[in-house]
C-alpha atoms as a PDB file:
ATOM      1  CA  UNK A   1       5.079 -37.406  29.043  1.00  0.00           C
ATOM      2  CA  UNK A   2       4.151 -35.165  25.940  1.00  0.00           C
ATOM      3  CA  UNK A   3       5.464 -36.237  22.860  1.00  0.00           C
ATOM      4  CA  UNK A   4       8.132 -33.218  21.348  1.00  0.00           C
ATOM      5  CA  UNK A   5       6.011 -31.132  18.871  1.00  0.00           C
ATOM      6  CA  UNK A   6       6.951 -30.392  14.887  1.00  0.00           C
ATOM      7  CA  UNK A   7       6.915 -26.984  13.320  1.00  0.00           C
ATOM      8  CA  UNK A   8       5.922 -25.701  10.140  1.00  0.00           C
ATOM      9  CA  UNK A   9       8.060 -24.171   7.548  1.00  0.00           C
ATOM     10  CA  UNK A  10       6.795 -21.649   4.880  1.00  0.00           C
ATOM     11  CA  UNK A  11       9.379 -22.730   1.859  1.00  0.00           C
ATOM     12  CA  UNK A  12       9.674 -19.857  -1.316  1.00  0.00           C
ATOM     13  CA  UNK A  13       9.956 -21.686  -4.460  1.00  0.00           C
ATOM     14  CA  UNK A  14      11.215 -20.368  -8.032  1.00  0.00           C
ATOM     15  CA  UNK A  15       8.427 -17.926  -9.950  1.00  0.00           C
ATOM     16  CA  UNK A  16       9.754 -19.379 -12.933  1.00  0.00           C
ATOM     17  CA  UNK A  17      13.256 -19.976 -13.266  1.00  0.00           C
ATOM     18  CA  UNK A  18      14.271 -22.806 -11.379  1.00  0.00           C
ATOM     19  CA  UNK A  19      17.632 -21.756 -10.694  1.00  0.00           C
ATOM     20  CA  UNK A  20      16.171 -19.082  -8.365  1.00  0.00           C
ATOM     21  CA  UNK A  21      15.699 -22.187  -5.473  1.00  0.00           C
ATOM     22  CA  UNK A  22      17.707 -21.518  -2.074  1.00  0.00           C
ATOM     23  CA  UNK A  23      20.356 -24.420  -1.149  1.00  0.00           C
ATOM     24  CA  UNK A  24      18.365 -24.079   1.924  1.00  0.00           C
ATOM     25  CA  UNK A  25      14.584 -24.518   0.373  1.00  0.00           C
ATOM     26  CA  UNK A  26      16.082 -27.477  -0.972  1.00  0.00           C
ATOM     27  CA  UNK A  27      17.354 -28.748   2.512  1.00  0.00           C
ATOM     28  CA  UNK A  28      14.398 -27.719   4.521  1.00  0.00           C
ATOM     29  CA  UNK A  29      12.074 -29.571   1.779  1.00  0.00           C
ATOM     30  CA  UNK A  30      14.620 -32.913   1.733  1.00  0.00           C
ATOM     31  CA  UNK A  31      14.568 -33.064   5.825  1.00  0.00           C
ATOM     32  CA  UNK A  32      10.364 -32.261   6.273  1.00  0.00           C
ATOM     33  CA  UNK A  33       8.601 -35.597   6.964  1.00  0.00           C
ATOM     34  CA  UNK A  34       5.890 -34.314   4.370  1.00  0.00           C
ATOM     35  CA  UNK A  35       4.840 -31.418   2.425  1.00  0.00           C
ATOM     36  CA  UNK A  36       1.857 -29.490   1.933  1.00  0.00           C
ATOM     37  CA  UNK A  37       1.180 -28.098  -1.860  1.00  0.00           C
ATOM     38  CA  UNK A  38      -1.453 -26.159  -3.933  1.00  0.00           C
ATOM     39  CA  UNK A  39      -1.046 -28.367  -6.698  1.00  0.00           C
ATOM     40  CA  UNK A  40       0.632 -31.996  -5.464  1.00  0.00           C
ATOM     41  CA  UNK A  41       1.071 -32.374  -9.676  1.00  0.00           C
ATOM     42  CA  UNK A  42       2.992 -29.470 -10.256  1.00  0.00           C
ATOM     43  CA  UNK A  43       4.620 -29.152  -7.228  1.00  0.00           C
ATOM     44  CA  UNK A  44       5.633 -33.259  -8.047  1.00  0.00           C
ATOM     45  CA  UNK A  45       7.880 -31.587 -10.948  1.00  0.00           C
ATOM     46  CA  UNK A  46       9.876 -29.443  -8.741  1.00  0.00           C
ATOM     47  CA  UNK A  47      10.304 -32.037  -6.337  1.00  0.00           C
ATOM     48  CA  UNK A  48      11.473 -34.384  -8.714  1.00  0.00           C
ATOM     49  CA  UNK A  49      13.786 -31.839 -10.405  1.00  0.00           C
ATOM     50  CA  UNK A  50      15.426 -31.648  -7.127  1.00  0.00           C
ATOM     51  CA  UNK A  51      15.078 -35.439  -6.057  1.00  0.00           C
ATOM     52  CA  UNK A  52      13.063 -34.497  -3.099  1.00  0.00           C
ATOM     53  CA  UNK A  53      11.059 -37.877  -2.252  1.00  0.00           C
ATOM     54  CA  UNK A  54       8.795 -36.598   0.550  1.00  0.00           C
ATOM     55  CA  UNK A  55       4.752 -37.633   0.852  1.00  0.00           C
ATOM     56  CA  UNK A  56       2.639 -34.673  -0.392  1.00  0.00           C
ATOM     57  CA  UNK A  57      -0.195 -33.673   1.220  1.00  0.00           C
ATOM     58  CA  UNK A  58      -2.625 -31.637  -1.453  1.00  0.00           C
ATOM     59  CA  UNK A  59      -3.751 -28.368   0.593  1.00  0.00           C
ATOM     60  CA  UNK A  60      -5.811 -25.585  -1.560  1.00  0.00           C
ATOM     61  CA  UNK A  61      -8.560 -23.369  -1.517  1.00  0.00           C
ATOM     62  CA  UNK A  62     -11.278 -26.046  -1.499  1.00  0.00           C
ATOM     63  CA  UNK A  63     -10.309 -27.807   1.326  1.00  0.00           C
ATOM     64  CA  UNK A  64      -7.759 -25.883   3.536  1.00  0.00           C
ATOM     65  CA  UNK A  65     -10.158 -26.144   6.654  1.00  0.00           C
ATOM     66  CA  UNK A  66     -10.131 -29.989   6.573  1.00  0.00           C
ATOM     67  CA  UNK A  67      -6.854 -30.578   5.137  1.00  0.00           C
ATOM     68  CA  UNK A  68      -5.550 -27.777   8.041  1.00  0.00           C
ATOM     69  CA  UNK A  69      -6.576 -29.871  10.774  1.00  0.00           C
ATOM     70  CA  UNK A  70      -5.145 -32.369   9.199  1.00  0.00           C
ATOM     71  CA  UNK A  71      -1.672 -30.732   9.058  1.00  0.00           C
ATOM     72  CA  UNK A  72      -2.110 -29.561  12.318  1.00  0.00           C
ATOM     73  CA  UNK A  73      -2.709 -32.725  13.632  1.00  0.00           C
ATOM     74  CA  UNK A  74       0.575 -34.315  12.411  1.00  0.00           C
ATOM     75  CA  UNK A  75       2.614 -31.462  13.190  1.00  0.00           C
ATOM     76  CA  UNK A  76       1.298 -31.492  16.841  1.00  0.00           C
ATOM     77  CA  UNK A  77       2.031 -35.348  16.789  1.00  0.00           C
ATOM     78  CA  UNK A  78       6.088 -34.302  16.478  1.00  0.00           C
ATOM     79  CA  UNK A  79       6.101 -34.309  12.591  1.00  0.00           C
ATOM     80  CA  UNK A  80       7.677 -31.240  10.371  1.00  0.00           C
ATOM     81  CA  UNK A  81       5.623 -29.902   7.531  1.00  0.00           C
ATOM     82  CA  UNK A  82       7.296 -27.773   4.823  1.00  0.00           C
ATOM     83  CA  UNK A  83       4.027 -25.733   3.085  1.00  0.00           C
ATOM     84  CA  UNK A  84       4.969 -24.731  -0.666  1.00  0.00           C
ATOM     85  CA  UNK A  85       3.071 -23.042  -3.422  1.00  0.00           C
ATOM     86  CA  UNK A  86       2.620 -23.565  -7.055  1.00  0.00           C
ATOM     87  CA  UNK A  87       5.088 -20.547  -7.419  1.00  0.00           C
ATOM     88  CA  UNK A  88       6.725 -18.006  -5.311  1.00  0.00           C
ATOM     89  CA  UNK A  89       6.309 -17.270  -1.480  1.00  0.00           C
ATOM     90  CA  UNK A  90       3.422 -19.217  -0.048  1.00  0.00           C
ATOM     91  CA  UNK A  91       0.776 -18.014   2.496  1.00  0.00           C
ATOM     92  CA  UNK A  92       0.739 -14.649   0.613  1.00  0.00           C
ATOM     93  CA  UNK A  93      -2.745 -14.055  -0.961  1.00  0.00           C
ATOM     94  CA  UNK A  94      -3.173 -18.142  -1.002  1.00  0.00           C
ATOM     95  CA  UNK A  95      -5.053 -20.432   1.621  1.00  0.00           C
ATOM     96  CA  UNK A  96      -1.595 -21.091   3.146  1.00  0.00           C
ATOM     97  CA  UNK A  97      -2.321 -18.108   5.175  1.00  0.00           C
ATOM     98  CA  UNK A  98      -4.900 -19.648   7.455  1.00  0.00           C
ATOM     99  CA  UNK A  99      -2.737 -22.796   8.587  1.00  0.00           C
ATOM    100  CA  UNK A 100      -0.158 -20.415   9.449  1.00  0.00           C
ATOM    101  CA  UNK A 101      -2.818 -18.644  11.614  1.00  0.00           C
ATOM    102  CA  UNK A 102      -4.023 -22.199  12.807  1.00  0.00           C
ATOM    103  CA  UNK A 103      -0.594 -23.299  13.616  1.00  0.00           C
ATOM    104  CA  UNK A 104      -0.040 -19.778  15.786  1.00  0.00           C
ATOM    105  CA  UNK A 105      -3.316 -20.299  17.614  1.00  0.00           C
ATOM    106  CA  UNK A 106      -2.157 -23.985  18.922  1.00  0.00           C
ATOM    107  CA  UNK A 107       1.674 -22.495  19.619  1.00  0.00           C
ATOM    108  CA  UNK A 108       3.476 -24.536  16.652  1.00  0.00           C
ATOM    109  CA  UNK A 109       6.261 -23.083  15.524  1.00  0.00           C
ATOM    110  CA  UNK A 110       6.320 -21.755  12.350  1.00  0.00           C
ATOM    111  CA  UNK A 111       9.595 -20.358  10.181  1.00  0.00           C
ATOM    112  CA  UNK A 112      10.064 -19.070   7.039  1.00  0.00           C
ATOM    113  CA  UNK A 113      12.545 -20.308   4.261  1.00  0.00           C
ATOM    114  CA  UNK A 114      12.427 -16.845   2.054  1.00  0.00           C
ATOM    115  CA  UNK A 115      12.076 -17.404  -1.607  1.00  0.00           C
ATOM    116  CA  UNK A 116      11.372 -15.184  -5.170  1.00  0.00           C
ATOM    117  CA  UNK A 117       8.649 -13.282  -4.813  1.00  0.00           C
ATOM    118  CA  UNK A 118       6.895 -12.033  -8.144  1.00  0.00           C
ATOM    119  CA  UNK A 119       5.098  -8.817  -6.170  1.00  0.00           C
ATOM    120  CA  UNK A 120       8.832  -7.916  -4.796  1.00  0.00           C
ATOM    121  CA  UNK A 121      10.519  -8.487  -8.430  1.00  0.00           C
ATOM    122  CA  UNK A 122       7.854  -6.573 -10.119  1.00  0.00           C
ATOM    123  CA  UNK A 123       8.174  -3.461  -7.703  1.00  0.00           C
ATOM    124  CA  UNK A 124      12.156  -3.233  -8.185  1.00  0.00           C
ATOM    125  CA  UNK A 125      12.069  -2.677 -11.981  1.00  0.00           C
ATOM    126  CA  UNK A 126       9.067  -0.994 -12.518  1.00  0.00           C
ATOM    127  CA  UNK A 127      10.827   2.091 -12.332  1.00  0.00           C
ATOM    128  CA  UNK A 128       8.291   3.581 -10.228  1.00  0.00           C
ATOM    129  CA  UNK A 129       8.176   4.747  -6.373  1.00  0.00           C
ATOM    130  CA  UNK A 130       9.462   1.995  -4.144  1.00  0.00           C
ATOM    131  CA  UNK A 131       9.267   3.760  -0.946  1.00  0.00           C
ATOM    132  CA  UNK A 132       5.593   2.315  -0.046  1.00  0.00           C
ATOM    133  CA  UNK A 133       4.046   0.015  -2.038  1.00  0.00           C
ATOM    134  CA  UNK A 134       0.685  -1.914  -1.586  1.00  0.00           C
ATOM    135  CA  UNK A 135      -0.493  -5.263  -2.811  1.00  0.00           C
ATOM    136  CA  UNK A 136      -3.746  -6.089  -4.091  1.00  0.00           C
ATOM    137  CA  UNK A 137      -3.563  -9.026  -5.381  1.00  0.00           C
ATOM    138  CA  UNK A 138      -6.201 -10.215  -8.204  1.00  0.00           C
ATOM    139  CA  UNK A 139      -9.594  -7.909  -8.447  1.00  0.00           C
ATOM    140  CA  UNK A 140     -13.219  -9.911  -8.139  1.00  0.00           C
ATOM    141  CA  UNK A 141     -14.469 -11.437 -11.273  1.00  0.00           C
ATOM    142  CA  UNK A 142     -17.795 -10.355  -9.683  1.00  0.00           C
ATOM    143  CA  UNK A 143     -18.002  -6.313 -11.231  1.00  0.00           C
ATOM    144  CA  UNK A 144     -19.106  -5.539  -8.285  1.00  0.00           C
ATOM    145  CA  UNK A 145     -16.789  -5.846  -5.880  1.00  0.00           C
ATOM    146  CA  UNK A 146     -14.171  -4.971  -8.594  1.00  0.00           C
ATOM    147  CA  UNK A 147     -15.645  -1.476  -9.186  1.00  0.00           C
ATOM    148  CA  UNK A 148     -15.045  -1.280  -4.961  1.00  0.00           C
ATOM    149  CA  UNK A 149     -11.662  -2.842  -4.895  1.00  0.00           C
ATOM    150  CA  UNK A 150     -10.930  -0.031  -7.564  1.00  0.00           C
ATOM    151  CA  UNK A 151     -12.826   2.914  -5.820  1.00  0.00           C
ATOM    152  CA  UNK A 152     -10.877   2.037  -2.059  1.00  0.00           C
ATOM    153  CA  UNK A 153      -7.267   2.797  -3.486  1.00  0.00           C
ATOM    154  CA  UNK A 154      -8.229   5.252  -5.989  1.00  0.00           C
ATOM    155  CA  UNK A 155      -7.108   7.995  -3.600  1.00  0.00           C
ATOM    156  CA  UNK A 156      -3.985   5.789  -2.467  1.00  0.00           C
ATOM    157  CA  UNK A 157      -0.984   7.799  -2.923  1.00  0.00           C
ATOM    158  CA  UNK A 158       1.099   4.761  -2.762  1.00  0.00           C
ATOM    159  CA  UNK A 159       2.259   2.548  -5.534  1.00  0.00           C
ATOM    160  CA  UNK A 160      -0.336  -0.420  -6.130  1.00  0.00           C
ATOM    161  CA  UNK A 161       0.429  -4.311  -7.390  1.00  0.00           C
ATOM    162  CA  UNK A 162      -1.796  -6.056  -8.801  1.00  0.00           C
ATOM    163  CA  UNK A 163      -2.185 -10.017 -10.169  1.00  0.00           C
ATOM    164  CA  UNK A 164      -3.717 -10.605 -13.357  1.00  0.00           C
ATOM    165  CA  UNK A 165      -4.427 -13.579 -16.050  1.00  0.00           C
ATOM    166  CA  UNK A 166      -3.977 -13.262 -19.798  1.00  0.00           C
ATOM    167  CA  UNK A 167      -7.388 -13.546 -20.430  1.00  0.00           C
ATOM    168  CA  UNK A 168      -8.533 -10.805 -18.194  1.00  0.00           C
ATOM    169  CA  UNK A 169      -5.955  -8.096 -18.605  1.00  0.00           C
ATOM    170  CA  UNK A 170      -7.873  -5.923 -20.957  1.00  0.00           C
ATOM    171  CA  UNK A 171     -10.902  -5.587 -19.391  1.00  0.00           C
ATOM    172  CA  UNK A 172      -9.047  -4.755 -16.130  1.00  0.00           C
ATOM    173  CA  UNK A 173      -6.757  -1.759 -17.695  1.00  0.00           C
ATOM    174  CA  UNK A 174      -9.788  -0.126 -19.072  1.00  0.00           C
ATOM    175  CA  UNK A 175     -11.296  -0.192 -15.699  1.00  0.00           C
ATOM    176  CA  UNK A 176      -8.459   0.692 -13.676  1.00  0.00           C
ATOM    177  CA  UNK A 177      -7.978   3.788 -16.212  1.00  0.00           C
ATOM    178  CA  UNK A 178     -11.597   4.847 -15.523  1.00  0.00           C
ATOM    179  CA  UNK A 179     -10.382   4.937 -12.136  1.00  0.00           C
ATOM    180  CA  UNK A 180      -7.382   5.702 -11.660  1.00  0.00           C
ATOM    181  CA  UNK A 181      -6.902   8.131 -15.087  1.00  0.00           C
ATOM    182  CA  UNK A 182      -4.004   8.233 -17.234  1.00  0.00           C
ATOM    183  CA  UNK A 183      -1.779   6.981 -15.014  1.00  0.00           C
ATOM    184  CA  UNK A 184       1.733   5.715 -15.677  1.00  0.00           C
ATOM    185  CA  UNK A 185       2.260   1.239 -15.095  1.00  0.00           C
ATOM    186  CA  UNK A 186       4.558  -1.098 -15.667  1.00  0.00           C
ATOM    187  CA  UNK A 187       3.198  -4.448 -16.870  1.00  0.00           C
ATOM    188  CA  UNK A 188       5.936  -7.204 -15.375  1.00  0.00           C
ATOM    189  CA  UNK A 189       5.657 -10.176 -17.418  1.00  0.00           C
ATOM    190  CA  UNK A 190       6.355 -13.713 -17.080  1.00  0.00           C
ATOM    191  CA  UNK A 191       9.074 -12.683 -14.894  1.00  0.00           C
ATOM    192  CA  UNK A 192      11.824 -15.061 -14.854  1.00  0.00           C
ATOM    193  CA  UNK A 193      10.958 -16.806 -17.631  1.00  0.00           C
ATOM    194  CA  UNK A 194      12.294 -16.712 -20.860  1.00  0.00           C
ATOM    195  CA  UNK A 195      10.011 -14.439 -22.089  1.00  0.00           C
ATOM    196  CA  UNK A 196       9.907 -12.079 -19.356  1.00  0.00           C
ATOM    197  CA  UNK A 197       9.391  -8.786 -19.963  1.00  0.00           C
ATOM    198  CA  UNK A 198       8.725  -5.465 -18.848  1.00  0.00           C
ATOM    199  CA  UNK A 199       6.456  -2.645 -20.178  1.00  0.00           C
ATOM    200  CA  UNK A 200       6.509   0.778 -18.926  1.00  0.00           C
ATOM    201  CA  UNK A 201       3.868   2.876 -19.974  1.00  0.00           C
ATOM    202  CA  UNK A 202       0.599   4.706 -19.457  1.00  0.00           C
ATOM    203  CA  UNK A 203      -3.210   3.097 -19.050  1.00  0.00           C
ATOM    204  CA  UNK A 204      -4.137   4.741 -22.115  1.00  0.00           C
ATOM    205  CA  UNK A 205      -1.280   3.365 -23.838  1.00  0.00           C
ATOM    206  CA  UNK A 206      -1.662   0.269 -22.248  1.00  0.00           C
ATOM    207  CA  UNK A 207      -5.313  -0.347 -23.489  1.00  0.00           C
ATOM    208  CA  UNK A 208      -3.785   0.902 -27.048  1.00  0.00           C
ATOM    209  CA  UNK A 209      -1.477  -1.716 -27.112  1.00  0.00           C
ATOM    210  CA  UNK A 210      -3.568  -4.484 -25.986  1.00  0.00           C
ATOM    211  CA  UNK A 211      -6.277  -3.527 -27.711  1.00  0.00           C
ATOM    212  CA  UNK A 212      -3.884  -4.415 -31.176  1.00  0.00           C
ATOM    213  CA  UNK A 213      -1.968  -7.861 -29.494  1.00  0.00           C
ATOM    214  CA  UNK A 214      -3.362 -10.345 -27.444  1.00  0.00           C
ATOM    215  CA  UNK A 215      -1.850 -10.646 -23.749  1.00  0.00           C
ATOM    216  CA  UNK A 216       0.479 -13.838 -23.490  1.00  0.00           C
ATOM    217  CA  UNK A 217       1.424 -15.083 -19.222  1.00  0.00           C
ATOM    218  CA  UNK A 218       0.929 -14.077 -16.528  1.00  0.00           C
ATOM    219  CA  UNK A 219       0.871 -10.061 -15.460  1.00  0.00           C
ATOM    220  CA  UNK A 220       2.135  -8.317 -12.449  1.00  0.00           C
ATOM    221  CA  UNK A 221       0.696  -4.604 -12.563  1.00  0.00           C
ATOM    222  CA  UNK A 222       2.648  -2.015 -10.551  1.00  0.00           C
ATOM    223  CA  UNK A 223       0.908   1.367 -11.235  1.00  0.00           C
ATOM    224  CA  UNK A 224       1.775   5.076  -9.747  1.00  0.00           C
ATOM    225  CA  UNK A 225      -0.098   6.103  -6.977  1.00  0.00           C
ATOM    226  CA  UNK A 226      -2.415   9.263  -6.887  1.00  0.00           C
ATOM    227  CA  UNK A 227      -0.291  12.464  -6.949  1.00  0.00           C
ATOM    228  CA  UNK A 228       0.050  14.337  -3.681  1.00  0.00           C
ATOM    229  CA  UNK A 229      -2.076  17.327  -3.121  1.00  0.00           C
ATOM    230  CA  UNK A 230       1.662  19.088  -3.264  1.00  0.00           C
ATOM    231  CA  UNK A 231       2.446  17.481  -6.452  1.00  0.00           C
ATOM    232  CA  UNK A 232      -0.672  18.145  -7.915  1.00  0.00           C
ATOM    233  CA  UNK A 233      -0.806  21.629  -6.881  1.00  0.00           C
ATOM    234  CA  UNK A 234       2.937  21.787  -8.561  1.00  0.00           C
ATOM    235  CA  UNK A 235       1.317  20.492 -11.414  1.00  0.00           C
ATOM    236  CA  UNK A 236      -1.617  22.777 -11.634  1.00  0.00           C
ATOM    237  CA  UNK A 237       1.051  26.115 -11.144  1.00  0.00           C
ATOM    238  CA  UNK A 238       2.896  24.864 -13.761  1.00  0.00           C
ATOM    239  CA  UNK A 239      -0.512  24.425 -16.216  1.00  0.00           C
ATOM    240  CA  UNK A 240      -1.354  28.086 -14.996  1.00  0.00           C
ATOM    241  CA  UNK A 241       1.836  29.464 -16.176  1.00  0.00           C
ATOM    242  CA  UNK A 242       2.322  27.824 -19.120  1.00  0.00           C
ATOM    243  CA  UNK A 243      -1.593  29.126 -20.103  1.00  0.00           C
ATOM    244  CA  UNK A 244      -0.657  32.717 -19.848  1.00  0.00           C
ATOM    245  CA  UNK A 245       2.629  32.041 -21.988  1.00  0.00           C
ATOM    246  CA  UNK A 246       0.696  30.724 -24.872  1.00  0.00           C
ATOM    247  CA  UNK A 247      -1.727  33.932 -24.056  1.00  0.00           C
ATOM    248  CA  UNK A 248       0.852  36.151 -24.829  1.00  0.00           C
ATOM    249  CA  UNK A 249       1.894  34.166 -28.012  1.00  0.00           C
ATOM    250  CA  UNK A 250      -1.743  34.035 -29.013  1.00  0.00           C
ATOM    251  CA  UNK A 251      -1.280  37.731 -29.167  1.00  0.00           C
ATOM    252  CA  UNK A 252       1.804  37.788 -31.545  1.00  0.00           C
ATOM    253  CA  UNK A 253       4.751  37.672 -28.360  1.00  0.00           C
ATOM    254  CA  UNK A 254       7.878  35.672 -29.889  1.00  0.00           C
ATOM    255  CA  UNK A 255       7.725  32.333 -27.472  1.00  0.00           C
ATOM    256  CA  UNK A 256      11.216  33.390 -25.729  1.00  0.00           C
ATOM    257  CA  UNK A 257       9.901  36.618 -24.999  1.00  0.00           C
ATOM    258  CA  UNK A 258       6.894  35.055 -23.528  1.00  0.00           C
ATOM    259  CA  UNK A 259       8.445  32.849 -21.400  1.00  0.00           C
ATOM    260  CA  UNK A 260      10.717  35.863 -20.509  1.00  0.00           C
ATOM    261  CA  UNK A 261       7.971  37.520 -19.097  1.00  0.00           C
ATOM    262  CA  UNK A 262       5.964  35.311 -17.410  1.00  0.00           C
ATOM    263  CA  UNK A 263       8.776  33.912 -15.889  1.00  0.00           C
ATOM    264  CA  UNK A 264       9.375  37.575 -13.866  1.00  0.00           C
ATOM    265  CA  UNK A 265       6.207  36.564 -12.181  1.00  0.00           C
ATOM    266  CA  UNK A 266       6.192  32.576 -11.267  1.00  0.00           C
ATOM    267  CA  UNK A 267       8.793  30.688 -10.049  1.00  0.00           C
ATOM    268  CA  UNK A 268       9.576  28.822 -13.400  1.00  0.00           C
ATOM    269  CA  UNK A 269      12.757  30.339 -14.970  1.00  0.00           C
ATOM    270  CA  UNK A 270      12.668  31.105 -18.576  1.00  0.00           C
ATOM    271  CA  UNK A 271      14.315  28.164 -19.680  1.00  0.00           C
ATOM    272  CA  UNK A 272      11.543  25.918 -18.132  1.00  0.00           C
ATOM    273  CA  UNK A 273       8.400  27.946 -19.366  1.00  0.00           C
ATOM    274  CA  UNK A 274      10.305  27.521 -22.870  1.00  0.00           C
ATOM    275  CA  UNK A 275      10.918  23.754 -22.396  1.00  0.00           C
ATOM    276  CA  UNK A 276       7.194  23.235 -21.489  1.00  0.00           C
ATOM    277  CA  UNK A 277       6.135  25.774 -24.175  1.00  0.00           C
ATOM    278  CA  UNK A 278       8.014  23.874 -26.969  1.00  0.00           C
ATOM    279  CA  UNK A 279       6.703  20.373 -25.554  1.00  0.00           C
ATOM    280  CA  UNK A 280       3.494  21.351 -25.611  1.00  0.00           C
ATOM    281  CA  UNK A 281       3.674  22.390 -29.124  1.00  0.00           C
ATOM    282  CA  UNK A 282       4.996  19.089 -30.256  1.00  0.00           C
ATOM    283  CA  UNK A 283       1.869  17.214 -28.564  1.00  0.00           C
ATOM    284  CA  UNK A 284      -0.360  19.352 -30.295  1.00  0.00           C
END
């Protein structure tokens, strides 16, 4: 007679602020005969914060192919395994994601205990287009493959999320803004925590800033996606009109009656060509 067979649960923890753990992470991680983590020491705090006594089973990038069949082997011997990360949603850009693949190949069950997610958080206030979204994850420290990570979603229309250390963070804005251009990011930081905060601005401004103050935590990047031939087309009527207004004050024409005119002829109303006409004189 086979002996009944575990399952594996993929548990969320708190990005930062521990409050953010689910009554049911909590009971899922107190009822699992053992738990796989990144880090068994940090993960030992949050465990202990929540008086979860469970054996920990230490499961990260250096030896997820061993430590899988390891797992596996328990799991399939009628044991439960709760998988957690050092932060967030595990098996998302972390080894976790092959022993869910191992544990599909053999038929374990595997179900999900959702859980703060820092790519999720950073996408809803960044203020920028929700609607499709794609995550990244942290570029190659080899330049490399960074320069080709960069060049693939240059041409991506849809909002991209990046990871990124402290340490790095300069060097990676420059690059993504010889990319990508001028484009407008928000820089989601430490989110959670008590020092969380978020930055909307450009690249160039970005650089500026960082340039002047060092980068403290750990960075989310959301940045806008390419504009749409439509948009930029929109964009480059809107140059072409505004060109021929300032051609017409170059020639001594009042602004208003500029505006006036060109306005008879493109589908920007006077009132537009005049708001553009008196923005542009305030950049220059």
């Amino acid at each position: 007679m086979n002996s009944p067979q575990g399952k594996l649960f993929v548990v969320g923890t708190p990005i930062g602020n521990l409050g953010d753990m689910t009554f049911r992470a909590v009971e899922v991680l107190k009822s699992a005969d053992f738990i796989a983590s990144e880090d068994t020491r940090v993960s030992s705090k949050l465990l202990n914060y929540f008086e979860i006594k469970k054996p920990l089973v230490s499961y990260h990038e250096h030896n997820h192919k061993l430590a899988g069949e390891y797992v596996l082997g328990r799991i399939l011997s009628g044991e439960t395994c709760a998988i957690i990360t050092d932060a967030g949603m595990p098996c998302i850009s972390d080894p976790g994601e092959d022993l869910v693949k191992l544990c599909a190949e053999n038929g374990v069950k595997v179900e999900v205990v959702p859980g703060p997610s820092a790519v999720i958080s950073a996408v809803a206030v960044s203020g920028l287009s929700t609607s499709r979204f794609s995550f990244e994850g942290f570029l190659s420290v080899s330049k490399r493959q960074r320069f080709s990570h960069l060049a693939s979603v240059r041409d991506s229309e849809h909002t991209l999320v990046f990871y990124e250390a402290p340490h790095k963070l300069l060097s990676t804005l420059k690059d993504m803004r010889e990319y990508f251009g001028n484009r407008k990011i928000s820089l989601c930081r430490e989110l959670t925590k008590i020092h969380e905060e978020i930055i909307r601005t450009t690249l160039d401004e970005a650089v500026e800033m960082y340039e002047q103050t060092s980068p403290r935590g750990e960075y989310v990047l959301v940045i806008e996606g390419k504009a749409s031939s439509s948009e930029a087309s929109e964009e480059e009527t809107a140059q072409s009109a505004l060109e021929k207004v300032r051609e017409l004050v170059s020639k001594g024409m009042r602004g208003a009656d500029a505006c006036k005119e060109i306005a008879k002829a493109s589908k920007f109303s006077k009132s537009e060509l005049y708001s553009m006409l008196l923005e542009d004189e305030k950049n220059v």
